[in-house]
PDB file of N, CA and C in Angstrom:
ATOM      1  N   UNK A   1      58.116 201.574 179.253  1.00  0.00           N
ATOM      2  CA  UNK A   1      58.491 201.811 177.864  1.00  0.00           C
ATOM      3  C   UNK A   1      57.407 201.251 176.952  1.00  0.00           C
ATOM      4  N   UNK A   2      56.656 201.814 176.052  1.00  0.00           N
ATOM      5  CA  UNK A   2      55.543 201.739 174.907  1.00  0.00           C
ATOM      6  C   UNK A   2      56.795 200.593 174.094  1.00  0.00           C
ATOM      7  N   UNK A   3      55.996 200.127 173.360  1.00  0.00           N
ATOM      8  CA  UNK A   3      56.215 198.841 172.155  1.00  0.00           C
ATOM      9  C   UNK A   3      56.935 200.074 171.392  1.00  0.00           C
ATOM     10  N   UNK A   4      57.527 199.239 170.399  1.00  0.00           N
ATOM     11  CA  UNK A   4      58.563 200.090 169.027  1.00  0.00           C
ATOM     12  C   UNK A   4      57.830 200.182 167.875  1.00  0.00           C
ATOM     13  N   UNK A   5      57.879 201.154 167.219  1.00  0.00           N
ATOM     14  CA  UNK A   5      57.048 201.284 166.174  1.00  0.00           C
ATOM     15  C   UNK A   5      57.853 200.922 164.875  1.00  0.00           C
ATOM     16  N   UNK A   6      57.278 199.812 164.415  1.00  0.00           N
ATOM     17  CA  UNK A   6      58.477 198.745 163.036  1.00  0.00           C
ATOM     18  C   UNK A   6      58.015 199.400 162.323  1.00  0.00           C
ATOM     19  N   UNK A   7      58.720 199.991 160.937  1.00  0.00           N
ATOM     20  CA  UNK A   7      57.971 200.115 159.609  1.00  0.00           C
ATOM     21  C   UNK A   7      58.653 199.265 158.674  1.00  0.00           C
ATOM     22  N   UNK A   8      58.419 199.478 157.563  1.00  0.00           N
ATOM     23  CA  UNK A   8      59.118 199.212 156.174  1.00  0.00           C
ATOM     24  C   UNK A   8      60.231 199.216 156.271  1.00  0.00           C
ATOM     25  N   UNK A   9      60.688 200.827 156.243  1.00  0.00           N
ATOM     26  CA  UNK A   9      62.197 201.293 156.192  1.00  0.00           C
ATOM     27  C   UNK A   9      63.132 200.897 157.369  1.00  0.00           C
ATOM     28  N   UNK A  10      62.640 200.241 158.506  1.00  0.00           N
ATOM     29  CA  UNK A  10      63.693 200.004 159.805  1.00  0.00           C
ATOM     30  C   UNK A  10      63.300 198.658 160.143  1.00  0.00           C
ATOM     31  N   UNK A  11      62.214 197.994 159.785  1.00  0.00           N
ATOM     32  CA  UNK A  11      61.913 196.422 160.137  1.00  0.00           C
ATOM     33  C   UNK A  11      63.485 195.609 160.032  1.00  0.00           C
ATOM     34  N   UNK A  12      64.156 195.491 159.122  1.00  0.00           N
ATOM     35  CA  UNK A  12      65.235 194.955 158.691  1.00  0.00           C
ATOM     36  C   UNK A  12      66.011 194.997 159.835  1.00  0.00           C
ATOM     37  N   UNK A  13      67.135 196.119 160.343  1.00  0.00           N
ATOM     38  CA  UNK A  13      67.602 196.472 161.361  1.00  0.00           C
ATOM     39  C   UNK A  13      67.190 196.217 162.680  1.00  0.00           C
ATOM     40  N   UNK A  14      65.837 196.709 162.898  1.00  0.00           N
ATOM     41  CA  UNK A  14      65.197 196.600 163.827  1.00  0.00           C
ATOM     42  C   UNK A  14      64.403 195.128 164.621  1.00  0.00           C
ATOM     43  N   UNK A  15      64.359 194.466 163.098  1.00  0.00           N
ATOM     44  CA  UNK A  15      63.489 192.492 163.977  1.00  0.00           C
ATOM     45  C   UNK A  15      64.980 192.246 163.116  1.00  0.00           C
ATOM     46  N   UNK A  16      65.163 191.760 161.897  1.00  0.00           N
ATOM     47  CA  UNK A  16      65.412 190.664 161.897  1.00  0.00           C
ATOM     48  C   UNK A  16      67.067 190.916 161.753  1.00  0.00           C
ATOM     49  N   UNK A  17      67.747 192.245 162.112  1.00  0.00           N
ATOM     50  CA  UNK A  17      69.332 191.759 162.382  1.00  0.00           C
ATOM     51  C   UNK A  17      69.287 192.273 164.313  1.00  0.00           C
ATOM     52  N   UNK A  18      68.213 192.122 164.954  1.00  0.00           N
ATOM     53  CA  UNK A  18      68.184 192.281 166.332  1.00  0.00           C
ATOM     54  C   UNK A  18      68.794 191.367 167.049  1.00  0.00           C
ATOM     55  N   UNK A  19      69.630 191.756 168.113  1.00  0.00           N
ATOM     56  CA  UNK A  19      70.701 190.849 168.906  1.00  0.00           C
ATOM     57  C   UNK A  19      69.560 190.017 169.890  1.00  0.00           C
ATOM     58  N   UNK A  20      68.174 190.680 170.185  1.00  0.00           N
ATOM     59  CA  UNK A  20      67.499 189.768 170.925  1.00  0.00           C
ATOM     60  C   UNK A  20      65.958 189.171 170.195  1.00  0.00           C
ATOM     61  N   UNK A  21      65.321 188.320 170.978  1.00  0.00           N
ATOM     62  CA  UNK A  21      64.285 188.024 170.161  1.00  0.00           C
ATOM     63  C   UNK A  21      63.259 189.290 170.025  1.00  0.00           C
ATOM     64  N   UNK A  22      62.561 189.167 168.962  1.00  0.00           N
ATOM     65  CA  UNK A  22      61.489 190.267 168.927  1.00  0.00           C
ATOM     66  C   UNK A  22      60.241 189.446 168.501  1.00  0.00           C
ATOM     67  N   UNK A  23      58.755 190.332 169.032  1.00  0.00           N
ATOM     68  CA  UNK A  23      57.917 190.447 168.840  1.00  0.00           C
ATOM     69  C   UNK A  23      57.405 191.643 168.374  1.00  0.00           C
ATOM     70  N   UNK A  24      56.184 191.149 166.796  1.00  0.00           N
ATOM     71  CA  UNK A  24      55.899 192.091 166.243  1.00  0.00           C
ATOM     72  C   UNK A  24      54.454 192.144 166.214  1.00  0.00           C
ATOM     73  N   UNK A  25      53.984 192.835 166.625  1.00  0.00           N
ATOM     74  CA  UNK A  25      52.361 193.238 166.122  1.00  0.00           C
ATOM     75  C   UNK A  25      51.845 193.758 165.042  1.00  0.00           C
ATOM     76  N   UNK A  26      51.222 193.368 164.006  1.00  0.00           N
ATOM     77  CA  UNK A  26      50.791 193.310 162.953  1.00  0.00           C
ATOM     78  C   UNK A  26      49.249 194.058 162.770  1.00  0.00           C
ATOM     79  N   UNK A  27      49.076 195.119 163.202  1.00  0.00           N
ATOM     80  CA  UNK A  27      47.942 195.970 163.373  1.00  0.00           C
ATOM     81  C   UNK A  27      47.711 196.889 162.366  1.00  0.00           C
ATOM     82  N   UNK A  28      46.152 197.387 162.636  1.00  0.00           N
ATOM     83  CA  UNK A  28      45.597 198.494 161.970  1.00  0.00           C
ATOM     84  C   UNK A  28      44.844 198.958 162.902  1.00  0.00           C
ATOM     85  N   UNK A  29      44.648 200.752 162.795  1.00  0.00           N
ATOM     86  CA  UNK A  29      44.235 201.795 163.443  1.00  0.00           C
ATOM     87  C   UNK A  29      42.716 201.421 163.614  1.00  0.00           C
ATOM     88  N   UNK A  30      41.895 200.300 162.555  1.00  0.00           N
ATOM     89  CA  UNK A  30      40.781 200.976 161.897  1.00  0.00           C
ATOM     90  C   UNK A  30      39.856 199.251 162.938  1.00  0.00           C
ATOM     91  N   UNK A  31      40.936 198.377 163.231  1.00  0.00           N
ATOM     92  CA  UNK A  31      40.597 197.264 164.051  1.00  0.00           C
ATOM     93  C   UNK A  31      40.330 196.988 165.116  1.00  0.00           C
ATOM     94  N   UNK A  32      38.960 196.704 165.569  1.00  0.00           N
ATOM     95  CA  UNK A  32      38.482 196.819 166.919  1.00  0.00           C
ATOM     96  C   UNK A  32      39.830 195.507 167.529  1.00  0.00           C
ATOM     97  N   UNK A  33      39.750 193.835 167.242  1.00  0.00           N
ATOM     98  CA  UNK A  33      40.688 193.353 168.297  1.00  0.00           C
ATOM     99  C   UNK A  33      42.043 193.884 167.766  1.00  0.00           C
ATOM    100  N   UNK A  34      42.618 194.391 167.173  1.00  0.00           N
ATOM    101  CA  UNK A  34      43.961 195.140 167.699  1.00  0.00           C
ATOM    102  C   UNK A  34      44.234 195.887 168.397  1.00  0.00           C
ATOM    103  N   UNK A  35      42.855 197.070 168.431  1.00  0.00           N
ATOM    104  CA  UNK A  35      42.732 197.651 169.632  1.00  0.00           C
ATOM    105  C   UNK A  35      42.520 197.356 170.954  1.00  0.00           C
ATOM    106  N   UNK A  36      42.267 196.118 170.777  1.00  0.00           N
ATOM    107  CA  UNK A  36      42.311 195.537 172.695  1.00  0.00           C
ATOM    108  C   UNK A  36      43.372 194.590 172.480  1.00  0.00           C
ATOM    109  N   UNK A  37      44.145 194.646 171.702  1.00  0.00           N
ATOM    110  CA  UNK A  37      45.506 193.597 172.113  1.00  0.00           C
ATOM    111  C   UNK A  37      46.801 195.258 172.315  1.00  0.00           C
ATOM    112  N   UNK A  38      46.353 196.132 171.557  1.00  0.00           N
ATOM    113  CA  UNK A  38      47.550 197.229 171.649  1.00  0.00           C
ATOM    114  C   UNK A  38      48.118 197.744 173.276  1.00  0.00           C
ATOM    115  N   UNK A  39      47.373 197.459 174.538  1.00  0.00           N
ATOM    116  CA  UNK A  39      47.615 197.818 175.321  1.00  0.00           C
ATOM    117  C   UNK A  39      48.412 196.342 176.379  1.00  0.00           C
ATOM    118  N   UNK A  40      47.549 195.786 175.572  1.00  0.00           N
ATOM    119  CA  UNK A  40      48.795 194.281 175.921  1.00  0.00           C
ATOM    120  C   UNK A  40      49.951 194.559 175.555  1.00  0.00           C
ATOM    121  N   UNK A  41      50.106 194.516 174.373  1.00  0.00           N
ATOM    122  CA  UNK A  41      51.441 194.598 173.651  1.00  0.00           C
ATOM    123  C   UNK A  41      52.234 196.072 174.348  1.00  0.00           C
ATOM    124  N   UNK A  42      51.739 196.659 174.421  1.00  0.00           N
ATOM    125  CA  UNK A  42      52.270 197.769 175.783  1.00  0.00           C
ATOM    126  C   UNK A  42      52.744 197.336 176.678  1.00  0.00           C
ATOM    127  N   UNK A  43      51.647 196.658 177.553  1.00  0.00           N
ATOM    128  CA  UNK A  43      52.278 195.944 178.823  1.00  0.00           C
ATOM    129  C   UNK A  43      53.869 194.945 178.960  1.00  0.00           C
ATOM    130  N   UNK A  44      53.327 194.711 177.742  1.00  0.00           N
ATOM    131  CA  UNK A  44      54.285 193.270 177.861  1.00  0.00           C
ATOM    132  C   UNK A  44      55.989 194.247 177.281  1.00  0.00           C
ATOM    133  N   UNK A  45      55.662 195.197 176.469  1.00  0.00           N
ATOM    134  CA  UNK A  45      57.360 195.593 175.977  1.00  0.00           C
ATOM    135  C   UNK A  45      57.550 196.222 177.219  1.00  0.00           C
ATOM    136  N   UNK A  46      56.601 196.496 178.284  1.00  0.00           N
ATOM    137  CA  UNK A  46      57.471 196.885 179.450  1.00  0.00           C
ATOM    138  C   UNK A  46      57.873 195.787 180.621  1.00  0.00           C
ATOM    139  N   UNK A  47      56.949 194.882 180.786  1.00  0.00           N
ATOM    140  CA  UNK A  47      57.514 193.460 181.520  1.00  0.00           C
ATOM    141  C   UNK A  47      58.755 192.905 180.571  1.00  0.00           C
ATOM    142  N   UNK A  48      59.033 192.827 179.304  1.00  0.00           N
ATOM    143  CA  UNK A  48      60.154 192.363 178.407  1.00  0.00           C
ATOM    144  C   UNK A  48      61.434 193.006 178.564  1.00  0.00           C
ATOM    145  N   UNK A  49      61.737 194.292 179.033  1.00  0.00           N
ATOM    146  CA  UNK A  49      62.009 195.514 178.474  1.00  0.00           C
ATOM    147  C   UNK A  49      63.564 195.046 179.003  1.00  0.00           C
ATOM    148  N   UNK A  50      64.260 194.812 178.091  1.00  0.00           N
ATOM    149  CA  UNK A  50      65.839 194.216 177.993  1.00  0.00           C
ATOM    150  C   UNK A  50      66.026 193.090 177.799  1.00  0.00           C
ATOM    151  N   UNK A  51      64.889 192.256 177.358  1.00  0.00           N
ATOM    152  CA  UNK A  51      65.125 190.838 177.126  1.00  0.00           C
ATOM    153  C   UNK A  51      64.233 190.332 176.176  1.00  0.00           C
ATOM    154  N   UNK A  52      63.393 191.115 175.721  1.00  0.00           N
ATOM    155  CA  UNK A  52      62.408 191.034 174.086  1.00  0.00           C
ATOM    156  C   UNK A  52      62.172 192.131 173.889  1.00  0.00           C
ATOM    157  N   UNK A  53      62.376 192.077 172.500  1.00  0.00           N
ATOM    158  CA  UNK A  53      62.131 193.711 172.078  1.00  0.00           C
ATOM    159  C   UNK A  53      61.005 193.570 171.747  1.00  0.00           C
ATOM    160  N   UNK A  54      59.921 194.247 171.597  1.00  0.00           N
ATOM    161  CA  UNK A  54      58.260 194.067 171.594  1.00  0.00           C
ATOM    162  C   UNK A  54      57.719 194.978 170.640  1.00  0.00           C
ATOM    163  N   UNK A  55      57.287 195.118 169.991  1.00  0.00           N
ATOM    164  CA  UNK A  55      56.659 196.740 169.001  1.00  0.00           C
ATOM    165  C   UNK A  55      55.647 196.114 167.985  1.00  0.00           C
ATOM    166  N   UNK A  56      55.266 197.152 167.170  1.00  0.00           N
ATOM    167  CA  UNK A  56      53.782 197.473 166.244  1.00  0.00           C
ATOM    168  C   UNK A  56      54.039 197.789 164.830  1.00  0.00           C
ATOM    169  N   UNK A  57      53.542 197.119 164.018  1.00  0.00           N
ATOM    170  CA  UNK A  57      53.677 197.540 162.116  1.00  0.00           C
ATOM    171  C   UNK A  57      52.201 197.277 162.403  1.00  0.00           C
ATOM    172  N   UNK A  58      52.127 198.761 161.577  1.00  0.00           N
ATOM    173  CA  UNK A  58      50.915 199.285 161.108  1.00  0.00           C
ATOM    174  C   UNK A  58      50.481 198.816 159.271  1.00  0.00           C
ATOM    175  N   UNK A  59      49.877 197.845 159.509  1.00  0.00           N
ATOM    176  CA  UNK A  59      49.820 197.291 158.100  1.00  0.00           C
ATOM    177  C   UNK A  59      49.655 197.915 156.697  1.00  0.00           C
ATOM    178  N   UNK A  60      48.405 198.635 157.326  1.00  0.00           N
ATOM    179  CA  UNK A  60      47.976 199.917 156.255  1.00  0.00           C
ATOM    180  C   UNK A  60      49.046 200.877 155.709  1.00  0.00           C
ATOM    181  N   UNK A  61      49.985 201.660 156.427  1.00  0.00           N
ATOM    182  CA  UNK A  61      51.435 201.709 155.950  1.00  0.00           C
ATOM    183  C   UNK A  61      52.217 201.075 156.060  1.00  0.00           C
ATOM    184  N   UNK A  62      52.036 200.100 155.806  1.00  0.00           N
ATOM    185  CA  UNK A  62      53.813 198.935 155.824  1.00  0.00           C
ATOM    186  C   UNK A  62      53.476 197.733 155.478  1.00  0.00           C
ATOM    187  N   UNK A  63      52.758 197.835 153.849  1.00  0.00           N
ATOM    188  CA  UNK A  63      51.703 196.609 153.319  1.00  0.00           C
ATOM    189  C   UNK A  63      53.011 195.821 152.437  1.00  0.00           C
ATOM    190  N   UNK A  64      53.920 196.373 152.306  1.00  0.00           N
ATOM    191  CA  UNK A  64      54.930 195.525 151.853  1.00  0.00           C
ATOM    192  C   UNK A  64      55.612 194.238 152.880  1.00  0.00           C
ATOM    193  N   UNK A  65      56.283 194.560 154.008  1.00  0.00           N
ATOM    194  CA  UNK A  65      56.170 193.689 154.864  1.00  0.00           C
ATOM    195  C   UNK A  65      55.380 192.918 155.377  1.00  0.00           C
ATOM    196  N   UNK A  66      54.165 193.495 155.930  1.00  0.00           N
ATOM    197  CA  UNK A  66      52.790 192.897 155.887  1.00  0.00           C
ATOM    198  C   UNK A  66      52.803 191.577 154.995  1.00  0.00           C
ATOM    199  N   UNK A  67      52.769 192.106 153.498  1.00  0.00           N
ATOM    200  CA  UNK A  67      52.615 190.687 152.337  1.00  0.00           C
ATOM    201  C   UNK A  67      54.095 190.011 152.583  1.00  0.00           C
ATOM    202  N   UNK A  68      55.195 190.745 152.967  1.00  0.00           N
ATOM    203  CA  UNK A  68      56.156 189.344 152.923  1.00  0.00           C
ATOM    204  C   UNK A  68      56.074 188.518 153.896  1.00  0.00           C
ATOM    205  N   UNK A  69      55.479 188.972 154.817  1.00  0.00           N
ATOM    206  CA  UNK A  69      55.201 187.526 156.159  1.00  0.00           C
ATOM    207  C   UNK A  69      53.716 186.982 155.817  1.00  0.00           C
ATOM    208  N   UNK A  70      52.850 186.980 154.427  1.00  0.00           N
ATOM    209  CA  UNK A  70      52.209 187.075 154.853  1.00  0.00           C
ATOM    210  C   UNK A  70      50.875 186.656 155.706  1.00  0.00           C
ATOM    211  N   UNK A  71      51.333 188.223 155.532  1.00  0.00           N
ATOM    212  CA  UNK A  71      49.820 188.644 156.955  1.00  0.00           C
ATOM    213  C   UNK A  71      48.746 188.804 156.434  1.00  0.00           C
ATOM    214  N   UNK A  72      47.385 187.936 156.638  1.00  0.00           N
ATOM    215  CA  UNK A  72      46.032 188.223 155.714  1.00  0.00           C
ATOM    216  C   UNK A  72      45.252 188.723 156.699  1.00  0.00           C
ATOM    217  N   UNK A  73      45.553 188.447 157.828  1.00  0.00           N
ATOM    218  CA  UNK A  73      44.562 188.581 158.969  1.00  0.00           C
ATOM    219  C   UNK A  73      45.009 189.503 160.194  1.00  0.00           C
ATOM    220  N   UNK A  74      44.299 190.368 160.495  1.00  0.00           N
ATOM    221  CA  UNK A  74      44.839 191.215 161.830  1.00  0.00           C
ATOM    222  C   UNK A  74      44.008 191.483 162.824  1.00  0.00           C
ATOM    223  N   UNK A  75      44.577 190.758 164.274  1.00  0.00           N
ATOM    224  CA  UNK A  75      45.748 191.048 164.685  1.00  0.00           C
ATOM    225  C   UNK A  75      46.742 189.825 164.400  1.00  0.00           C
ATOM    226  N   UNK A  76      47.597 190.038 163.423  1.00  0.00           N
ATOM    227  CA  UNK A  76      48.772 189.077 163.887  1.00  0.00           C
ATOM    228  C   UNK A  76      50.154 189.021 164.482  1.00  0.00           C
ATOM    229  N   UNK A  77      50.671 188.420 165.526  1.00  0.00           N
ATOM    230  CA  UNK A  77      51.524 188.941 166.214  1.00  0.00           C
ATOM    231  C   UNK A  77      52.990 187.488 166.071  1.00  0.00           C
ATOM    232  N   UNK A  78      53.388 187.944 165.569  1.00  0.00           N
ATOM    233  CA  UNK A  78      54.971 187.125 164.906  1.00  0.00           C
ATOM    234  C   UNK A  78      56.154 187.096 165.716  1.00  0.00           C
ATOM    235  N   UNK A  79      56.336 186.086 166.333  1.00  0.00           N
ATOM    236  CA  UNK A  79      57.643 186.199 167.177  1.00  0.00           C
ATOM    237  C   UNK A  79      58.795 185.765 166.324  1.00  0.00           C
ATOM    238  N   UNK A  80      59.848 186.374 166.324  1.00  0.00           N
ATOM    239  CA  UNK A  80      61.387 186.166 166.142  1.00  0.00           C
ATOM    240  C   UNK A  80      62.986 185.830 166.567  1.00  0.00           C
ATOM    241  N   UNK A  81      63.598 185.038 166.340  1.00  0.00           N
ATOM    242  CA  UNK A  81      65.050 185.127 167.013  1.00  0.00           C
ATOM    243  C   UNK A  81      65.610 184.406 165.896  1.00  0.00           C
ATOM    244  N   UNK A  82      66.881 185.621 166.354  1.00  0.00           N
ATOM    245  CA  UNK A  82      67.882 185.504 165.277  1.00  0.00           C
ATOM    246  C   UNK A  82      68.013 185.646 163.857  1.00  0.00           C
ATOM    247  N   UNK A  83      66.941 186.734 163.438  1.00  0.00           N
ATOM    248  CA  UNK A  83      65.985 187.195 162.354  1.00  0.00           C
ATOM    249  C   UNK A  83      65.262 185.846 161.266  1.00  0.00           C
ATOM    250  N   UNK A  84      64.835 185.292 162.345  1.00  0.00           N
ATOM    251  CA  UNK A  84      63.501 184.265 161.525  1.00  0.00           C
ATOM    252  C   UNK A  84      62.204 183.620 162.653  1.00  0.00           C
ATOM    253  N   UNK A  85      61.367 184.014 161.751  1.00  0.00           N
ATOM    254  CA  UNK A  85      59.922 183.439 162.458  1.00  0.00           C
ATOM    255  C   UNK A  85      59.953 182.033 163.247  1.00  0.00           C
ATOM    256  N   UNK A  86      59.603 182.044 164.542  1.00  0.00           N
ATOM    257  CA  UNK A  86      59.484 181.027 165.836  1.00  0.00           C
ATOM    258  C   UNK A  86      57.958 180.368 165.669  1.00  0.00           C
ATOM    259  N   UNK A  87      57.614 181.449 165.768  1.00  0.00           N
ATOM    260  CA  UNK A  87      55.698 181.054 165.749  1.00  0.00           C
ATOM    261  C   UNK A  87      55.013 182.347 165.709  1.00  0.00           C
ATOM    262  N   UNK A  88      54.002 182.196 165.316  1.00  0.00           N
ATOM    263  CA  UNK A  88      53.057 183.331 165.406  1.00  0.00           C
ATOM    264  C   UNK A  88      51.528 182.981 165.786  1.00  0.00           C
ATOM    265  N   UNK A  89      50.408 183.475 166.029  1.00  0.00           N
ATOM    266  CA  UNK A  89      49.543 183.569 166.754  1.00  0.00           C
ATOM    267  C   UNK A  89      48.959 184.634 165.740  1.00  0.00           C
ATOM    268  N   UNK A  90      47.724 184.425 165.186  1.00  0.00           N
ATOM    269  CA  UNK A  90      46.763 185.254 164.422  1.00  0.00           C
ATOM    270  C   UNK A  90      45.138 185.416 165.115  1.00  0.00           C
ATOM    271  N   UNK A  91      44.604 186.559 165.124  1.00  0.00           N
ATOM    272  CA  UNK A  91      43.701 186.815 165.886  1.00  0.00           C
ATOM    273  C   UNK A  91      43.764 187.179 166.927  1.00  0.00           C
ATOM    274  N   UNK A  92      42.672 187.852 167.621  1.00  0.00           N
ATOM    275  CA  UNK A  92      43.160 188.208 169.049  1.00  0.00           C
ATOM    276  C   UNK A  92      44.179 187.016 169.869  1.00  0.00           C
ATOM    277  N   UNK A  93      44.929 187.282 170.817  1.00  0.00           N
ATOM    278  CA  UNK A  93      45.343 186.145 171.423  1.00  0.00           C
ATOM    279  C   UNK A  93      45.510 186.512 172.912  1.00  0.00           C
ATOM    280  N   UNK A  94      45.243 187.617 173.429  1.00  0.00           N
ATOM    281  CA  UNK A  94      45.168 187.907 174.714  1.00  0.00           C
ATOM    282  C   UNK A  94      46.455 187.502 175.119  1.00  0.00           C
ATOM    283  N   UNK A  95      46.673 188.197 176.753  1.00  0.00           N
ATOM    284  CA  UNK A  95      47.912 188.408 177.456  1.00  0.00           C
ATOM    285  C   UNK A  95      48.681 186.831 177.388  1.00  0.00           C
ATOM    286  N   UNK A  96      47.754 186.227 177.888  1.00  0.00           N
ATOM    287  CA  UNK A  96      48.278 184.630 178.053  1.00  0.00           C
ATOM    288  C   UNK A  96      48.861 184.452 176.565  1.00  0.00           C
ATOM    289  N   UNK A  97      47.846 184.113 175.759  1.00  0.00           N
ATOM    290  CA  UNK A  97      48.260 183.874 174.271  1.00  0.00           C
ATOM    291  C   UNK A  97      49.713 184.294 173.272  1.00  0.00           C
ATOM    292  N   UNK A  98      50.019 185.933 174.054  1.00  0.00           N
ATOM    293  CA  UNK A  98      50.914 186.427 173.517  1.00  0.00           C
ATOM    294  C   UNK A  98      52.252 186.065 174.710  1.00  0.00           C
ATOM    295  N   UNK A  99      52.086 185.580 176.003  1.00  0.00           N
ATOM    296  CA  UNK A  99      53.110 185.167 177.005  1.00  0.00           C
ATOM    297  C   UNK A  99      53.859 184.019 176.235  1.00  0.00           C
ATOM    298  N   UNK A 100      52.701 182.909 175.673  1.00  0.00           N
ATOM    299  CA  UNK A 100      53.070 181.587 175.504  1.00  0.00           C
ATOM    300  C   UNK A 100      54.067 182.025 174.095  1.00  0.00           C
ATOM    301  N   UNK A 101      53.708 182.717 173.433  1.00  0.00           N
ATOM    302  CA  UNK A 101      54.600 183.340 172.226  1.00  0.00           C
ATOM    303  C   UNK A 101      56.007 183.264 172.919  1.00  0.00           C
ATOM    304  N   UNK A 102      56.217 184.145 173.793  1.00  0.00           N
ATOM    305  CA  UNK A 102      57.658 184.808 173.966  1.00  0.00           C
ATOM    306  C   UNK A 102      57.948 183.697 175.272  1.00  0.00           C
ATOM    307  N   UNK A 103      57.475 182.957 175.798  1.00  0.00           N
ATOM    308  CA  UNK A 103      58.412 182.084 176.510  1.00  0.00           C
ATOM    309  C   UNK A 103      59.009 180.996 175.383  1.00  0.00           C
ATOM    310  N   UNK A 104      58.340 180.685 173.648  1.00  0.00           N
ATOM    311  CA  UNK A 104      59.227 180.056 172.679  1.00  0.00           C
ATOM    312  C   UNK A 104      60.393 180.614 172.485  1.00  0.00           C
ATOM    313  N   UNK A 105      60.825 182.216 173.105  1.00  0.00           N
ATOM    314  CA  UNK A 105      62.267 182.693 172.419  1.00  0.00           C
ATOM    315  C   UNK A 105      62.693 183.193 173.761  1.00  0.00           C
ATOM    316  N   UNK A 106      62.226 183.044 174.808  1.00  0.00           N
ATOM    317  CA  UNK A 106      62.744 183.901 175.750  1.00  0.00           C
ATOM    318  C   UNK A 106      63.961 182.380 176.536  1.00  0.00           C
TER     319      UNK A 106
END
């Protein structure tokens, strides 16, 4: 299963009234390290897959959320439970980097 694609209009529903923890990726199309963390973040919503929900906001459309967490820097990847921020990790952070994320909510 591919990561979830968060926007604007479903972030709400989707991270922060979610029954499990989530991780969000904080990307743009136009970013070389988001592009080598996007296939992580792949990997991992399928190693997660019933026990973290895992997905992608595309900043460039979804600059409203973006500024309410905000996000100045991308890649940033924001973990959640129980709809509020655990920790987050800015900049690349590789597989390990983004593991140590989700064993804080897992």
């Amino acid at each position: 299963m591919a990561a979830v694609q968060f926007s604007d209009d479903n972030f709400n529903d989707k991270v922060i009234k979610a029954d499990k923890p989530v991780l969000v990726d904080f990307y743009a199309d136009w970013c070389g390290p988001c592009q080598m963390a996007a296939p992580i973040i792949d990997e991992l919503a399928e190693t997660y897959q019933g026990k973290v929900v895992i997905g992608k906001l595309n900043v460039d459309d979804n600059q409203l959320t973006a500024g309410q967490y905000g996000v100045m820097s991308i890649p940033t990847v924001i973990v959640f439970k129980e709809g509020k921020e655990v920790d987050r990790k800015v900049g690349y952070g590789g597989k390990t980097g983004y593991e140590e994320l989700l064993k804080q909510v897992g």
